[in-house]
N, C-alpha and C. Protein backbone atom coordinates (compact mmCIF):
# COMPACT_ATOMS: atom_id res chain seq x y z
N UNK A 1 26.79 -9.22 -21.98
CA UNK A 1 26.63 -7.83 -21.58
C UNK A 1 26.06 -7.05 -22.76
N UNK A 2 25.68 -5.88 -22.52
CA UNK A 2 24.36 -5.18 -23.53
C UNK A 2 25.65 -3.97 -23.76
N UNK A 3 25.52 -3.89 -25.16
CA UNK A 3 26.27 -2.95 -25.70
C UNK A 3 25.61 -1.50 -25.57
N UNK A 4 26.06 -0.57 -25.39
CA UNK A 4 25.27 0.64 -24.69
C UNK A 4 24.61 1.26 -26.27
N UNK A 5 24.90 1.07 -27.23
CA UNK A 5 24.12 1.22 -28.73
C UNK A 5 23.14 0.69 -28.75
N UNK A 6 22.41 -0.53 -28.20
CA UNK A 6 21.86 -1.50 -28.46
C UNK A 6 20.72 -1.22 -28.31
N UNK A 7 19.39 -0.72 -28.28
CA UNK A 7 17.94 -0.08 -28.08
C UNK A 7 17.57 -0.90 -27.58
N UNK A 8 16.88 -0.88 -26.16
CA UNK A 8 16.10 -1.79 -25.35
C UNK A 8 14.75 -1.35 -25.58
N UNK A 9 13.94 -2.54 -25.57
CA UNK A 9 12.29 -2.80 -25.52
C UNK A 9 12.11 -2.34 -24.79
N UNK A 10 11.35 -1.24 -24.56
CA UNK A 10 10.04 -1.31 -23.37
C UNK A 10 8.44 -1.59 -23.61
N UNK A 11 7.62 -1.27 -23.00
CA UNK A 11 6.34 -1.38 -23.16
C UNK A 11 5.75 0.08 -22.68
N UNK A 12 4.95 0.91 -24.09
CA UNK A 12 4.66 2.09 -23.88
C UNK A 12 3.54 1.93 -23.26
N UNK A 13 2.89 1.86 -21.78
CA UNK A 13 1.45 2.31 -21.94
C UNK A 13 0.51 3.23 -22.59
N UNK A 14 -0.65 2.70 -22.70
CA UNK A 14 -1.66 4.25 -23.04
C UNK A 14 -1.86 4.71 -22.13
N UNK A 15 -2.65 5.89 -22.18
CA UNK A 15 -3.53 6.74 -21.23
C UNK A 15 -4.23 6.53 -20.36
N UNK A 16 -5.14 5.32 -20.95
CA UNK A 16 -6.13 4.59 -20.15
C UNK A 16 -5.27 3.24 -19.24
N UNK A 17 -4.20 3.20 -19.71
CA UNK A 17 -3.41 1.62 -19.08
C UNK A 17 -3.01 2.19 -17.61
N UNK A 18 -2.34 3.87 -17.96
CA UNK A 18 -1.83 4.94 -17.38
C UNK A 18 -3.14 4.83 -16.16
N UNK A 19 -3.83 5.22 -16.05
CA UNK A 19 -4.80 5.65 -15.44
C UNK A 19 -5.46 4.36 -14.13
N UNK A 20 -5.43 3.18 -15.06
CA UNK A 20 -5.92 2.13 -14.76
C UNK A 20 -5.44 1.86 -13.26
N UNK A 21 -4.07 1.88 -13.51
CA UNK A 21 -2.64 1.17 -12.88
C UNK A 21 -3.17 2.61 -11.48
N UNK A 22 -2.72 3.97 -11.94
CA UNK A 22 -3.10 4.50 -10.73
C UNK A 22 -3.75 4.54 -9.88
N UNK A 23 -5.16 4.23 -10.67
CA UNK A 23 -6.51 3.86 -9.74
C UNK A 23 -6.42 2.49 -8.90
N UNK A 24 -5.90 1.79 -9.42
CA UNK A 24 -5.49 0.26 -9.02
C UNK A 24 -4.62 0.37 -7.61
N UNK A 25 -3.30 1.27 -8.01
CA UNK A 25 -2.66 1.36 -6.43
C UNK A 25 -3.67 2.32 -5.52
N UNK A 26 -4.16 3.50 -5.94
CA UNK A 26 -5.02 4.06 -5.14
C UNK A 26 -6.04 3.42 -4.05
N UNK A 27 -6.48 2.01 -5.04
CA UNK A 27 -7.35 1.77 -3.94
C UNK A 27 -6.73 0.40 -3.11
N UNK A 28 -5.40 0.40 -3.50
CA UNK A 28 -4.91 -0.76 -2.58
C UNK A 28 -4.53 0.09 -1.57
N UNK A 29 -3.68 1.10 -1.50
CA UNK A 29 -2.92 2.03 -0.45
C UNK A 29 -4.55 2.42 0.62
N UNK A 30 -5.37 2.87 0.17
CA UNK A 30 -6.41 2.90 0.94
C UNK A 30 -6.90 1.64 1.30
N UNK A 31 -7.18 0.88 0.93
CA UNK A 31 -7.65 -0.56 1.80
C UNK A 31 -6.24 -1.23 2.68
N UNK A 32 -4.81 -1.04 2.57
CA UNK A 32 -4.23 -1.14 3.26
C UNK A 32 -4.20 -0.21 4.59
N UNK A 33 -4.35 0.86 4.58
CA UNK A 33 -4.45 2.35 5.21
C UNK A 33 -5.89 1.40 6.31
N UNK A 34 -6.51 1.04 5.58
CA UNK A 34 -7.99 1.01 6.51
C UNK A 34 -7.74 -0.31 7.58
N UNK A 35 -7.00 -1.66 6.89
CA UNK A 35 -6.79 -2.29 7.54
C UNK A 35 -5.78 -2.01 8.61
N UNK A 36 -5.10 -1.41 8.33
CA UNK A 36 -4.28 -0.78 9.71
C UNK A 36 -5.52 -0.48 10.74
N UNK A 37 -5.75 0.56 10.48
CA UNK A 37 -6.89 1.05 10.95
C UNK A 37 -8.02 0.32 11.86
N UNK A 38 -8.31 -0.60 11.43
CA UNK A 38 -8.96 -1.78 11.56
C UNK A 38 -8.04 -2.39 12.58
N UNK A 39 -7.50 -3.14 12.51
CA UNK A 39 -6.14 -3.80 13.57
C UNK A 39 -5.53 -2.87 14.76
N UNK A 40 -5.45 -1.57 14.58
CA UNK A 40 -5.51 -0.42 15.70
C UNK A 40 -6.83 -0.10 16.83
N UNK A 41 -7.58 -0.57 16.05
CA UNK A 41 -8.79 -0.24 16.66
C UNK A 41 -9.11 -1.35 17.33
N UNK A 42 -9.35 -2.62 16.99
CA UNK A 42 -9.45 -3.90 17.35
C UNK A 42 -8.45 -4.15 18.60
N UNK A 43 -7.06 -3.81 18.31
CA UNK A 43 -6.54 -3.90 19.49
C UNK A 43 -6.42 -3.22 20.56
N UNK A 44 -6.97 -1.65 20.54
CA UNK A 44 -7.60 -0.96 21.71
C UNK A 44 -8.42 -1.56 22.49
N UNK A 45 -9.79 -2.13 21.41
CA UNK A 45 -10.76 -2.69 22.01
C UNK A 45 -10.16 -3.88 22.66
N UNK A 46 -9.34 -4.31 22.64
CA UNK A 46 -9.16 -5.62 23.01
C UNK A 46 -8.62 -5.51 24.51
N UNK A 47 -7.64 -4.59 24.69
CA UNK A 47 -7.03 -4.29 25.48
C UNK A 47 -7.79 -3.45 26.40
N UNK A 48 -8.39 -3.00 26.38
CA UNK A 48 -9.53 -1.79 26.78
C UNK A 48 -8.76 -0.79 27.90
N UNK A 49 -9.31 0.08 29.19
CA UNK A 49 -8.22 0.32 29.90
C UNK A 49 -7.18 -0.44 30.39
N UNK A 50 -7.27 -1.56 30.21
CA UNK A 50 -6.10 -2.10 31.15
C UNK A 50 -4.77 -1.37 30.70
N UNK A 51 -4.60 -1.09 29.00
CA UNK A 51 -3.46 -0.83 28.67
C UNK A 51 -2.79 0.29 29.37
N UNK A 52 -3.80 0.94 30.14
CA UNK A 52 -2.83 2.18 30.83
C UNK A 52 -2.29 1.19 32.28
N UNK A 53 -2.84 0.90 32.88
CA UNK A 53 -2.44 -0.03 33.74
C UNK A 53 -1.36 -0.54 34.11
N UNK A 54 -0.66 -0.53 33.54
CA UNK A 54 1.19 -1.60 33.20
C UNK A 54 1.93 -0.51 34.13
N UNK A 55 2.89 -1.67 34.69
CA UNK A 55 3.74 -1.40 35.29
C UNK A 55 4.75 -1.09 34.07
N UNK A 56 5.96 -0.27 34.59
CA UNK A 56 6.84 0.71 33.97
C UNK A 56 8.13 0.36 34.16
């Protein structure tokens, strides 16, 4: 167990590491966002009107 005195390591980023990392999730959350998107759309088309169709 870690004595609460004991100074733990971290890893400081820079500015630019800072920056990197944001841009990095930025464009995953948007290419995830799109593939939704993509898979919503695809399955409209797929389904076309019938989907109103269904019995209840």
């Amino acid at each position: 167990m870690m004595a609460a005195d004991q100074k733990q390591d971290f890893v400081e980023l820079t500015d630019a590491q800072k920056k990197a990392r944001r841009s990095r999730s930025i464009a995953l959350g948007l290419a995830l966002g799109a593939l939704v998107i993509v898979f919503y759309v695809i399955t409209l088309a797929k389904f076309g009107p019938a989907i109103l169709d269904r019995v209840l």
